[in-house]
N, C-alpha and C. Protein backbone atom coordinates (compact mmCIF):
# COMPACT_ATOMS: atom_id res chain seq x y z
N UNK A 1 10.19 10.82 12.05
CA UNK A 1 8.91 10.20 11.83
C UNK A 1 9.02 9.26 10.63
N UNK A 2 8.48 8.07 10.97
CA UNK A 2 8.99 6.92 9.59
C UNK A 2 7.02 6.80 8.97
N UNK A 3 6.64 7.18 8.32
CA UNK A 3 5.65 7.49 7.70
C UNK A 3 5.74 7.48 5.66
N UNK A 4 4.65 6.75 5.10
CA UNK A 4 4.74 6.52 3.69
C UNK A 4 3.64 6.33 3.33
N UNK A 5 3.54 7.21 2.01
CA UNK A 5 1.80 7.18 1.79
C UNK A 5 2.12 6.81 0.12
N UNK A 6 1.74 6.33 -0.61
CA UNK A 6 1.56 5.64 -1.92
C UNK A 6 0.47 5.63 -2.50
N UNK A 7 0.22 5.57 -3.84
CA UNK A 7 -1.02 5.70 -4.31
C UNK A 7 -0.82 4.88 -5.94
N UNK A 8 -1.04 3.97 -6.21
CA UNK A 8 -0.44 3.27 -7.48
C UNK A 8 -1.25 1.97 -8.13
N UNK A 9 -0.55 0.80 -8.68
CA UNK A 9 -1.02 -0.53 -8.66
C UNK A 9 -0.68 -1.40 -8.88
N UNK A 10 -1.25 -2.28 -7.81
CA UNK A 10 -0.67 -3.63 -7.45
C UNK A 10 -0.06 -4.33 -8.86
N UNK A 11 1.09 -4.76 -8.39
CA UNK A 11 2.14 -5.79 -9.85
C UNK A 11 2.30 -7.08 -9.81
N UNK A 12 1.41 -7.57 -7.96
CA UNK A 12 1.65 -8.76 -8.23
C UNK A 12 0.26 -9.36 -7.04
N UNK A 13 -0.12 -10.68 -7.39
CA UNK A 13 -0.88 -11.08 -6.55
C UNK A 13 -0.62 -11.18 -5.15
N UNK A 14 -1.21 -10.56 -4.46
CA UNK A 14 -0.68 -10.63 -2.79
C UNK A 14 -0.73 -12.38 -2.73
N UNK A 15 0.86 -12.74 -2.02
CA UNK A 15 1.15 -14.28 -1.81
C UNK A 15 1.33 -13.82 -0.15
N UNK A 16 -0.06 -15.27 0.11
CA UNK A 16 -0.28 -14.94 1.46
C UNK A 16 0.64 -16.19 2.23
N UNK A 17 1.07 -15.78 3.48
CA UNK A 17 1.94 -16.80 4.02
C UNK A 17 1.52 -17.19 5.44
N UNK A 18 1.33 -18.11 5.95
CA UNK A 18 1.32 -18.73 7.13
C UNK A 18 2.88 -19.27 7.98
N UNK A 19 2.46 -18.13 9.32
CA UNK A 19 3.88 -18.17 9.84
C UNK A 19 3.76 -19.53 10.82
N UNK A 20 4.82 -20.02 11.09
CA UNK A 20 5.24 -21.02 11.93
C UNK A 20 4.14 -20.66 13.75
N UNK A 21 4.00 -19.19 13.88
CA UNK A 21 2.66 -18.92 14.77
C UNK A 21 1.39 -18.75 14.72
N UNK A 22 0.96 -19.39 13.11
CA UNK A 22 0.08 -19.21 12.77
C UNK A 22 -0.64 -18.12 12.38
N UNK A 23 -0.05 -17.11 12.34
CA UNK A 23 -0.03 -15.29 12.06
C UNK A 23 -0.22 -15.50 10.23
N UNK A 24 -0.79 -14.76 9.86
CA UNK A 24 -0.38 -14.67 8.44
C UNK A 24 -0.04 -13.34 8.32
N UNK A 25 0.76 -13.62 6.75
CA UNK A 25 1.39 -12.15 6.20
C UNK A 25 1.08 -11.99 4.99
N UNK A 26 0.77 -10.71 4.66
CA UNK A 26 0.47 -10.84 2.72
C UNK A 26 1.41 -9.78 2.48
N UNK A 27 2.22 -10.23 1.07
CA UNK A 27 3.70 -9.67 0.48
C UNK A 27 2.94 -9.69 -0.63
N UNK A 28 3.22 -8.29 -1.41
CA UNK A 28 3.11 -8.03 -3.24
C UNK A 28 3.94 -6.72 -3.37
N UNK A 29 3.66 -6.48 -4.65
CA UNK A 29 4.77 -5.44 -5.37
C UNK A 29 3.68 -4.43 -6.01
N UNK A 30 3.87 -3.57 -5.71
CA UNK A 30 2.95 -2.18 -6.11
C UNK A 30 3.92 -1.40 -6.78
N UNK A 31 3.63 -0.78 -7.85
CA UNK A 31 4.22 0.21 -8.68
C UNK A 31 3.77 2.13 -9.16
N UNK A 32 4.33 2.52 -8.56
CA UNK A 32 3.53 4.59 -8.21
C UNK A 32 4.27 4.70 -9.92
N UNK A 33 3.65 5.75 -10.33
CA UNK A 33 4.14 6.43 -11.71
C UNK A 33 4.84 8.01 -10.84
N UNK A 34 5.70 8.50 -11.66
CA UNK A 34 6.50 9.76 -11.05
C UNK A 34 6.44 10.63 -12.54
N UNK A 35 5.57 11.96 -12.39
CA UNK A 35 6.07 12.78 -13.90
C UNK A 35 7.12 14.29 -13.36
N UNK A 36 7.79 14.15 -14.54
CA UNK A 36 8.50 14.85 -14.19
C UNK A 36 9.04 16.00 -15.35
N UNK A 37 9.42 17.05 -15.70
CA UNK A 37 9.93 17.60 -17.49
C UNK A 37 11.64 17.02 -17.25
N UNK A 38 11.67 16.78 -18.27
CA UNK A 38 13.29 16.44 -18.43
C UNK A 38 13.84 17.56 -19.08
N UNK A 39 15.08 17.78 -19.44
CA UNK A 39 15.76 19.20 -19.89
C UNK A 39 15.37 19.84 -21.14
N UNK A 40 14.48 19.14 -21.75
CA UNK A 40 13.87 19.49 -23.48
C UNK A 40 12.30 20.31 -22.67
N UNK A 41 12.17 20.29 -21.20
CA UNK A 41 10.71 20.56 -20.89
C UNK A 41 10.05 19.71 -20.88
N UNK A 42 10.12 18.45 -21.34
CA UNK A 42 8.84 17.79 -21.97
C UNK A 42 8.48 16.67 -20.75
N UNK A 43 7.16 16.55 -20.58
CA UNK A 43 6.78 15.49 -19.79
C UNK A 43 7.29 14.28 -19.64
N UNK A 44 7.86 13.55 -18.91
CA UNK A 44 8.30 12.62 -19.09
C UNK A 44 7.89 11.63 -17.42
N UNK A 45 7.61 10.38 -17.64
CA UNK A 45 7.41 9.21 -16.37
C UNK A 45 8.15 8.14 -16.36
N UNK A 46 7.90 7.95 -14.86
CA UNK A 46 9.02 6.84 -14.30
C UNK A 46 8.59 6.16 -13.49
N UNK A 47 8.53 4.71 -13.43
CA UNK A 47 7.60 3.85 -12.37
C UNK A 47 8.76 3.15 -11.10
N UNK A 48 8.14 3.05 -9.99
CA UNK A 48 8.70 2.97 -8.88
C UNK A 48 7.94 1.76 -8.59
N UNK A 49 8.99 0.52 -8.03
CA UNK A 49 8.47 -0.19 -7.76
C UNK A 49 8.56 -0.36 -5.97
N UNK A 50 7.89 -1.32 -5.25
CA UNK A 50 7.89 -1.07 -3.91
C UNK A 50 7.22 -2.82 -3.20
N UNK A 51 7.62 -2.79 -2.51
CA UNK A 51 7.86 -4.34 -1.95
C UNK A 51 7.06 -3.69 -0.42
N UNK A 52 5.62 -4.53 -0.15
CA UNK A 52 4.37 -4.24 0.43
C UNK A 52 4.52 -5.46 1.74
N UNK A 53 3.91 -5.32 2.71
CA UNK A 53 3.67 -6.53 3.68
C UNK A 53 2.68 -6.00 4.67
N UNK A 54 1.68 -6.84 4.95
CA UNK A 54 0.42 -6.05 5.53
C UNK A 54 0.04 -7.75 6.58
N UNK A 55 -0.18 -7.02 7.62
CA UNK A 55 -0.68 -8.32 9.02
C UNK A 55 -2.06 -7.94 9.02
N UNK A 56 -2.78 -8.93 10.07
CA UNK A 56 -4.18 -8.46 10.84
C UNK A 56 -5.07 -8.96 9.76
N UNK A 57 -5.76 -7.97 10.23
CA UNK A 57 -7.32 -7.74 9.09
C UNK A 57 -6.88 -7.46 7.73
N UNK A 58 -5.66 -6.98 7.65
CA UNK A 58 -5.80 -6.34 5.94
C UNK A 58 -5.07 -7.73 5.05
N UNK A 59 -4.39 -8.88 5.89
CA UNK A 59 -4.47 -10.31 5.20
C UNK A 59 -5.51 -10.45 5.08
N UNK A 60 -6.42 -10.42 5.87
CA UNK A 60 -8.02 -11.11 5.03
C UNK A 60 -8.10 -10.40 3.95
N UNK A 61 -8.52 -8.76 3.90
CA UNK A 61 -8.95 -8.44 3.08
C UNK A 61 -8.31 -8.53 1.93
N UNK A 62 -7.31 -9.00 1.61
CA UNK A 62 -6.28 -8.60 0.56
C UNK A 62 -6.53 -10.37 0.00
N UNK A 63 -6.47 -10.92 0.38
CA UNK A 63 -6.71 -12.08 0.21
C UNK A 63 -8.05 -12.68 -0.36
N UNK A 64 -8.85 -11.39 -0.36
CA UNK A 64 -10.41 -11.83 -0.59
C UNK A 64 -10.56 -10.66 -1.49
N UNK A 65 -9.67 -10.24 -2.20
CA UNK A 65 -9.94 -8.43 -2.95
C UNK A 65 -8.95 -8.42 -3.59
N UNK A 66 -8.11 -8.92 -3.10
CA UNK A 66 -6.39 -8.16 -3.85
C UNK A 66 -6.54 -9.30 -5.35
N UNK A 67 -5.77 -8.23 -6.06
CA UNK A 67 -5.34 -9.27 -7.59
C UNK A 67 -4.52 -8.04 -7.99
N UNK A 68 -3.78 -8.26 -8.89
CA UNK A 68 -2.81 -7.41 -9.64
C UNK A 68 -3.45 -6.68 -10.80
N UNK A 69 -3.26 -5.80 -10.65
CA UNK A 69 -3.60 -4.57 -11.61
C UNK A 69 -4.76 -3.72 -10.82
N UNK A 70 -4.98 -4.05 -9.83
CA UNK A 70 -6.08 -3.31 -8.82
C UNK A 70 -5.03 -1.58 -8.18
N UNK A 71 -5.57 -0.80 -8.21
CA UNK A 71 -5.36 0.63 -7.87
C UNK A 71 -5.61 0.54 -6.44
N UNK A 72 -4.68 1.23 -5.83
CA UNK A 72 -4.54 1.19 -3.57
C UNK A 72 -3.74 2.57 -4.01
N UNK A 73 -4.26 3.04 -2.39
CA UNK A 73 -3.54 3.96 -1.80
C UNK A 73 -3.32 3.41 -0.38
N UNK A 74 -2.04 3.21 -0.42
CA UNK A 74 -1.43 2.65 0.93
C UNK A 74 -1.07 3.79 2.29
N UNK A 75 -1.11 3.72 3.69
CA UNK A 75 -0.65 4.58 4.50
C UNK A 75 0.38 3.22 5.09
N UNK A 76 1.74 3.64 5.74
CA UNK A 76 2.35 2.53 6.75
C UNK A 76 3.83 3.23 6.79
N UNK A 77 4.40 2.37 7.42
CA UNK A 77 6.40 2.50 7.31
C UNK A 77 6.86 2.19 6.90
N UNK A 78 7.91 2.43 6.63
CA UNK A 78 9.42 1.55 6.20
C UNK A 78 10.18 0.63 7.21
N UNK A 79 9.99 -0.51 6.62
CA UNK A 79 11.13 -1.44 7.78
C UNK A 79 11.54 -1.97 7.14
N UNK A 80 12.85 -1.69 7.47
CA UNK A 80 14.02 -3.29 6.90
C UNK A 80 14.18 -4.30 7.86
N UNK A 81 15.00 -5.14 7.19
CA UNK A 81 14.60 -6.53 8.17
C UNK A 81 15.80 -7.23 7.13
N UNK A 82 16.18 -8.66 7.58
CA UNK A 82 17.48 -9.19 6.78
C UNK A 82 17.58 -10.83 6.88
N UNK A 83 18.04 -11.18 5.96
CA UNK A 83 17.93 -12.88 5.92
C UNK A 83 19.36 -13.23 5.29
N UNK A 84 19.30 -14.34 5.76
CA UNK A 84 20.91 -14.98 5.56
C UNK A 84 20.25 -16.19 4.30
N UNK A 85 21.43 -16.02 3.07
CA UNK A 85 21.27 -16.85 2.11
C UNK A 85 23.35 -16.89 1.93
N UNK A 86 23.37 -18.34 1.69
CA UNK A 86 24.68 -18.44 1.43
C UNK A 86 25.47 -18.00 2.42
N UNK A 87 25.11 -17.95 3.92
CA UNK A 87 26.73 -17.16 4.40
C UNK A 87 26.80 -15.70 4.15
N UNK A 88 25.74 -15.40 3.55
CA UNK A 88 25.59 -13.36 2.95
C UNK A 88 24.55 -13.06 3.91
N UNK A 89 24.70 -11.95 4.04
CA UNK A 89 23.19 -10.97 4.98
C UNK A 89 22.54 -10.25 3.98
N UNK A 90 22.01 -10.34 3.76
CA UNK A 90 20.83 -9.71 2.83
C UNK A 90 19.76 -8.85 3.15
N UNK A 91 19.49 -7.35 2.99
CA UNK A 91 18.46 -6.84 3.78
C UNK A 91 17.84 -6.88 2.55
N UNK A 92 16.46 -6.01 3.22
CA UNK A 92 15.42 -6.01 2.63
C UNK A 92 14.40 -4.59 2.86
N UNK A 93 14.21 -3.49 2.55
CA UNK A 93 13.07 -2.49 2.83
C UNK A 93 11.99 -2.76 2.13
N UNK A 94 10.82 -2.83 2.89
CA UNK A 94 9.62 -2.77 2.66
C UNK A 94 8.77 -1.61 3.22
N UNK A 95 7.27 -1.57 2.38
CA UNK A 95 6.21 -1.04 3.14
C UNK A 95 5.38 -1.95 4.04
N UNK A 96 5.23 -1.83 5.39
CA UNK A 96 4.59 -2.00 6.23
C UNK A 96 3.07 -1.69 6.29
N UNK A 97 1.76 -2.07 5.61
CA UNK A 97 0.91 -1.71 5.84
C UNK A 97 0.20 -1.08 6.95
N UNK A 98 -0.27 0.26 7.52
CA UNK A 98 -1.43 0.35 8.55
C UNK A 98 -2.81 0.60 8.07
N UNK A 99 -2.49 0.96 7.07
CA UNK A 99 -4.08 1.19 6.26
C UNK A 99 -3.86 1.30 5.00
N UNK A 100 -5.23 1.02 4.24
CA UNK A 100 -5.09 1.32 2.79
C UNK A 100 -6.42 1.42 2.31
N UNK A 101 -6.60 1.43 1.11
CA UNK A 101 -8.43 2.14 0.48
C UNK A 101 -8.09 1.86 -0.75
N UNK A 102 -8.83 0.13 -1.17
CA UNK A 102 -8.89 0.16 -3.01
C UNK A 102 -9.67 1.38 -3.79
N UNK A 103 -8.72 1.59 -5.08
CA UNK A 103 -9.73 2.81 -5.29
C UNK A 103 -10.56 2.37 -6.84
């Protein structure tokens, strides 16, 4: 089951894109905090960053709502996907939006 649920905040302005089918896509960077004790016990955090892409309705909304430093809880998948720069293959994992709820 490829399933991912997140809860964090946005790091970057959703940059919305218009595809060659006229589809749009909105790409940003969301960042979750992780606590954890390290070997002294003591509390300690760690931020995770995460590379977002959302179709449909949630380009509008993100586009008319989204700004950076805004708090989401995301539901969607993981997909990689890959682009050629230089003669290199380059992948890429992202979150796939299916839903989400500014909080």
């Amino acid at each position: 089951m490829n399933h991912v649920n997140l809860i964090g905040k946005v790091c970057s302005t959703p940059k919305i894109v218009e595809l060659p089918n006229g589809k749009k896509i909105a790409q940003f960077t969301m960042s979750t905090k992780e606590m954890y004790l390290d070997e002294n016990g003591k509390t300690q955090s760690r931020s995770n960053w995460h590379r977002l892409t959302a179709w449909g309705n949630w380009v509008r909304v993100l586009e008319e709502l989204g700004a950076e430093g805004m708090n989401l809880a995301v539901e969607g998948k993981l997909v990689t996907r890959f682009y050629q720069n230089q003669g290199k293959k380059n992948f890429i994992s992202e979150v796939e939006i299916n839903d989400l709820v500014i909080l």
